[in-house]
C-alpha atoms as a PDB file:
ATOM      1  CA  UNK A   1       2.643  -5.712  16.542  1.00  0.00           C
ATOM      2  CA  UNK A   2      -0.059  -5.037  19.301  1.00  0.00           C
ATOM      3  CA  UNK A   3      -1.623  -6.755  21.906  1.00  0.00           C
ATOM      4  CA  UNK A   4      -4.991  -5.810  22.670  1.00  0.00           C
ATOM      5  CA  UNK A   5      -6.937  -5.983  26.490  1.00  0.00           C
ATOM      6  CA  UNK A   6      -8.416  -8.975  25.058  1.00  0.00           C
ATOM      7  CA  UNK A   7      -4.816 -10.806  24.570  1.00  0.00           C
ATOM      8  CA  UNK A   8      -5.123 -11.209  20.988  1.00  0.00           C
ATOM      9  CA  UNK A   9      -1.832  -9.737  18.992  1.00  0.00           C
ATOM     10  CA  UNK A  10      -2.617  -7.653  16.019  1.00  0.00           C
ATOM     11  CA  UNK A  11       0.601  -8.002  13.087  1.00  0.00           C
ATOM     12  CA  UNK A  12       0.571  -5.722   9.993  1.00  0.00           C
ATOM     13  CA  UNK A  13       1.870  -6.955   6.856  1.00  0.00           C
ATOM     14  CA  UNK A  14       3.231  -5.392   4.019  1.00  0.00           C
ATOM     15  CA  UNK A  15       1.087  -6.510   1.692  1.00  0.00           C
ATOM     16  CA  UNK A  16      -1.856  -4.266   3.178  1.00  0.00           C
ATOM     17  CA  UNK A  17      -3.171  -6.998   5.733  1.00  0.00           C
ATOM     18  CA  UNK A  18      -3.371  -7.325   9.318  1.00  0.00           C
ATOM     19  CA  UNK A  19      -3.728 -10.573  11.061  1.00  0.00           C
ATOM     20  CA  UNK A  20      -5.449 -11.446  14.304  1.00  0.00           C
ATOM     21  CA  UNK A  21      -3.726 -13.831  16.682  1.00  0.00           C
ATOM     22  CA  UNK A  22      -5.611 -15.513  18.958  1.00  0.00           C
ATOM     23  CA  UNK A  23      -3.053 -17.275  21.325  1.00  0.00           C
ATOM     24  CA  UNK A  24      -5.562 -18.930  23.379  1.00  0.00           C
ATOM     25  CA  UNK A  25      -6.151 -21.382  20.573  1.00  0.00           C
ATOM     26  CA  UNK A  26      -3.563 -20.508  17.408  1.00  0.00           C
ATOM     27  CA  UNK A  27      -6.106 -18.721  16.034  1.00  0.00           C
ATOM     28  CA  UNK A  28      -5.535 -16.623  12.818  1.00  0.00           C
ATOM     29  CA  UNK A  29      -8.053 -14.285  11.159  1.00  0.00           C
ATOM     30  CA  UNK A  30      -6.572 -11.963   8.011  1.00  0.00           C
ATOM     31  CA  UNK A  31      -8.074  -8.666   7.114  1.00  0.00           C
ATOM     32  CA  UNK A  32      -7.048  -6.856   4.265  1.00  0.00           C
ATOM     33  CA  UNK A  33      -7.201  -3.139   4.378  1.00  0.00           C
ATOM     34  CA  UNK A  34      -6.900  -2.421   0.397  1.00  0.00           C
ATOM     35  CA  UNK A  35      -9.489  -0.523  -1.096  1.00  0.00           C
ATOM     36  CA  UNK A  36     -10.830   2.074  -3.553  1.00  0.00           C
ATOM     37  CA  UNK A  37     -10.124   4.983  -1.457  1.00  0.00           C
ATOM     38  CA  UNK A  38      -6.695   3.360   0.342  1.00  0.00           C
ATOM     39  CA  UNK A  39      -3.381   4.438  -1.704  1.00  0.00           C
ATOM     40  CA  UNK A  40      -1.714   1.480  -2.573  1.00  0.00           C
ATOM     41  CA  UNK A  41       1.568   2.722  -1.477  1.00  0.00           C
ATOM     42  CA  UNK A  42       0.266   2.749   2.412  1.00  0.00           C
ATOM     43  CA  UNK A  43       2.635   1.314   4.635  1.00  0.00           C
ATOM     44  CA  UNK A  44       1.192   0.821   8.435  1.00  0.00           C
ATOM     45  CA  UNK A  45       3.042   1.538  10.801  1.00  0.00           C
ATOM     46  CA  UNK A  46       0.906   1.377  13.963  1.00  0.00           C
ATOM     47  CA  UNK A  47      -2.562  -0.642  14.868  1.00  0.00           C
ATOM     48  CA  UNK A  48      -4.688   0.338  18.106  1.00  0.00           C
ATOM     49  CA  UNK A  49      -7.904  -1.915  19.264  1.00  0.00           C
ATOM     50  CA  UNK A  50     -10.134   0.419  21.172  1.00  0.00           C
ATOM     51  CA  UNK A  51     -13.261  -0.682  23.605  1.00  0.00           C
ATOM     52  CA  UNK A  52     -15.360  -0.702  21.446  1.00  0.00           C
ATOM     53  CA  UNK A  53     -13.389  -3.415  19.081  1.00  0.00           C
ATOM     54  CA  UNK A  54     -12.372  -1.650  16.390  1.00  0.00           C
ATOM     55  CA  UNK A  55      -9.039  -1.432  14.822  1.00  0.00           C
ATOM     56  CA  UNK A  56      -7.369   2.278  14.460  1.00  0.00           C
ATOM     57  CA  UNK A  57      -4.932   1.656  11.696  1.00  0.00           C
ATOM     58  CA  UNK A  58      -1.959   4.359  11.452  1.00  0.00           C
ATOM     59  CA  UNK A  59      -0.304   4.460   8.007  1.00  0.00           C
ATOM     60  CA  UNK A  60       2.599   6.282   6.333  1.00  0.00           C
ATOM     61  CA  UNK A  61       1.462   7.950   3.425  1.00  0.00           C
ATOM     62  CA  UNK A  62      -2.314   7.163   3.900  1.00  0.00           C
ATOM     63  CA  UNK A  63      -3.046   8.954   7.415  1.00  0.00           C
ATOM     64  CA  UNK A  64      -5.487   7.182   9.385  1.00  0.00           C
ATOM     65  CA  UNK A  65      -7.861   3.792   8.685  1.00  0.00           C
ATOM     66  CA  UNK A  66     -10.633   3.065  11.200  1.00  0.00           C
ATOM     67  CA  UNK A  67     -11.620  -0.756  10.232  1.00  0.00           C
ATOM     68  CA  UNK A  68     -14.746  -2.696  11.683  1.00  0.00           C
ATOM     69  CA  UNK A  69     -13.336  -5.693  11.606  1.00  0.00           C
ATOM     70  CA  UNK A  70     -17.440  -7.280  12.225  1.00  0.00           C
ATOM     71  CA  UNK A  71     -18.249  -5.713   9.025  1.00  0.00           C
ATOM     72  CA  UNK A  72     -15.148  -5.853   7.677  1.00  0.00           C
ATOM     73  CA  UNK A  73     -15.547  -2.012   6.741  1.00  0.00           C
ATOM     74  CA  UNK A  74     -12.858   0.495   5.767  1.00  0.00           C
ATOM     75  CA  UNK A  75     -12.436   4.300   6.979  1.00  0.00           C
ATOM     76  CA  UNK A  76      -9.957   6.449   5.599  1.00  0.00           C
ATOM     77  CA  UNK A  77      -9.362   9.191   7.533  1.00  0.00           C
ATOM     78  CA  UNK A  78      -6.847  11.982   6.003  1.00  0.00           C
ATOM     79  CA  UNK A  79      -4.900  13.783   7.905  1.00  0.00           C
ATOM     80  CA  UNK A  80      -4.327  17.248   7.837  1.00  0.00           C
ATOM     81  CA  UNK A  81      -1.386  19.469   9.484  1.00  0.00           C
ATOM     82  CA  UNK A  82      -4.178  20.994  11.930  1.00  0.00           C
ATOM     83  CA  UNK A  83      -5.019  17.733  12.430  1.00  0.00           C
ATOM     84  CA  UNK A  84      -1.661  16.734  13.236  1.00  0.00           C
ATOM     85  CA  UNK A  85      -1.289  19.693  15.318  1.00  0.00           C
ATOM     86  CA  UNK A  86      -4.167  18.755  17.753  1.00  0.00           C
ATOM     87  CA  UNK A  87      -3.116  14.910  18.054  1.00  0.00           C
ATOM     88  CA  UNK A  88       0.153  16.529  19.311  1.00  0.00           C
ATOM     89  CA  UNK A  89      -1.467  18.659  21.585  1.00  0.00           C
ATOM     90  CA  UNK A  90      -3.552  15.833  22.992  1.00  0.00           C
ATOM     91  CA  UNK A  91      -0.437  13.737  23.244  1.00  0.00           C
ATOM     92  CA  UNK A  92       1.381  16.257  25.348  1.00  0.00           C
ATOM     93  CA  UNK A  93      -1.431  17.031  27.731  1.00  0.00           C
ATOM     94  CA  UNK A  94      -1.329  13.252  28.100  1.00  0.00           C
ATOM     95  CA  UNK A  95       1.503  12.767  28.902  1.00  0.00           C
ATOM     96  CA  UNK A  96       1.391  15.820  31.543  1.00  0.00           C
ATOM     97  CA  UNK A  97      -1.634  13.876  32.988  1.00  0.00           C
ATOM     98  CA  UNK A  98       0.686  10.699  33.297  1.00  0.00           C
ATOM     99  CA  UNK A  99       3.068  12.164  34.786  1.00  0.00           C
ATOM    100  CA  UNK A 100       1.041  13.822  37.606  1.00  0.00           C
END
């Protein structure tokens, strides 16, 4: 679960859908993120709404899904072990940063 600035909690399923909650008035929108080039074995495991309103998916198995949920449009983007190696970079120098 996540709740973004807006105040609307994101849930994953494991079906391969995410739901939108608005709390404001019981709203519920569903998204499905299957697709052609998503592995049907993806499990998510984290969702992040940036500024700019779209939905960073993290997945085990899968890597990383950027969705637009206005266009309803899918990203898959695999990771690699450099990849992995800068996001734990960033992380840390984060972190640093926080703790300043």
């Amino acid at each position: 679960m996540y709740k973004d600035k807006t105040g609307k909690i994101w849930v994953a399923f494991r079906n391969q859908e995410i739901a939108e909650i608005d709390p404001s008035n019981n709203d519920i929108k569903y998204f499905s993120i299957k697709g052609d080039n998503v592995n049907s074995s993806a499990i998510i495991t984290k969702i992040f709404v940036d500024n700019s309103g779209l939905v960073w998916i993290g997945t085990y198995r899968e890597g990383l899904i950027l969705f637009d949920k206005e266009k309803t449009n899918l990203q898959v983007l695999k990771t690699t072990k450099k990849m992995l190696q800068i996001l734990l970079i960033m992380l840390i120098l984060f972190i640093r940063i926080r703790l300043i």
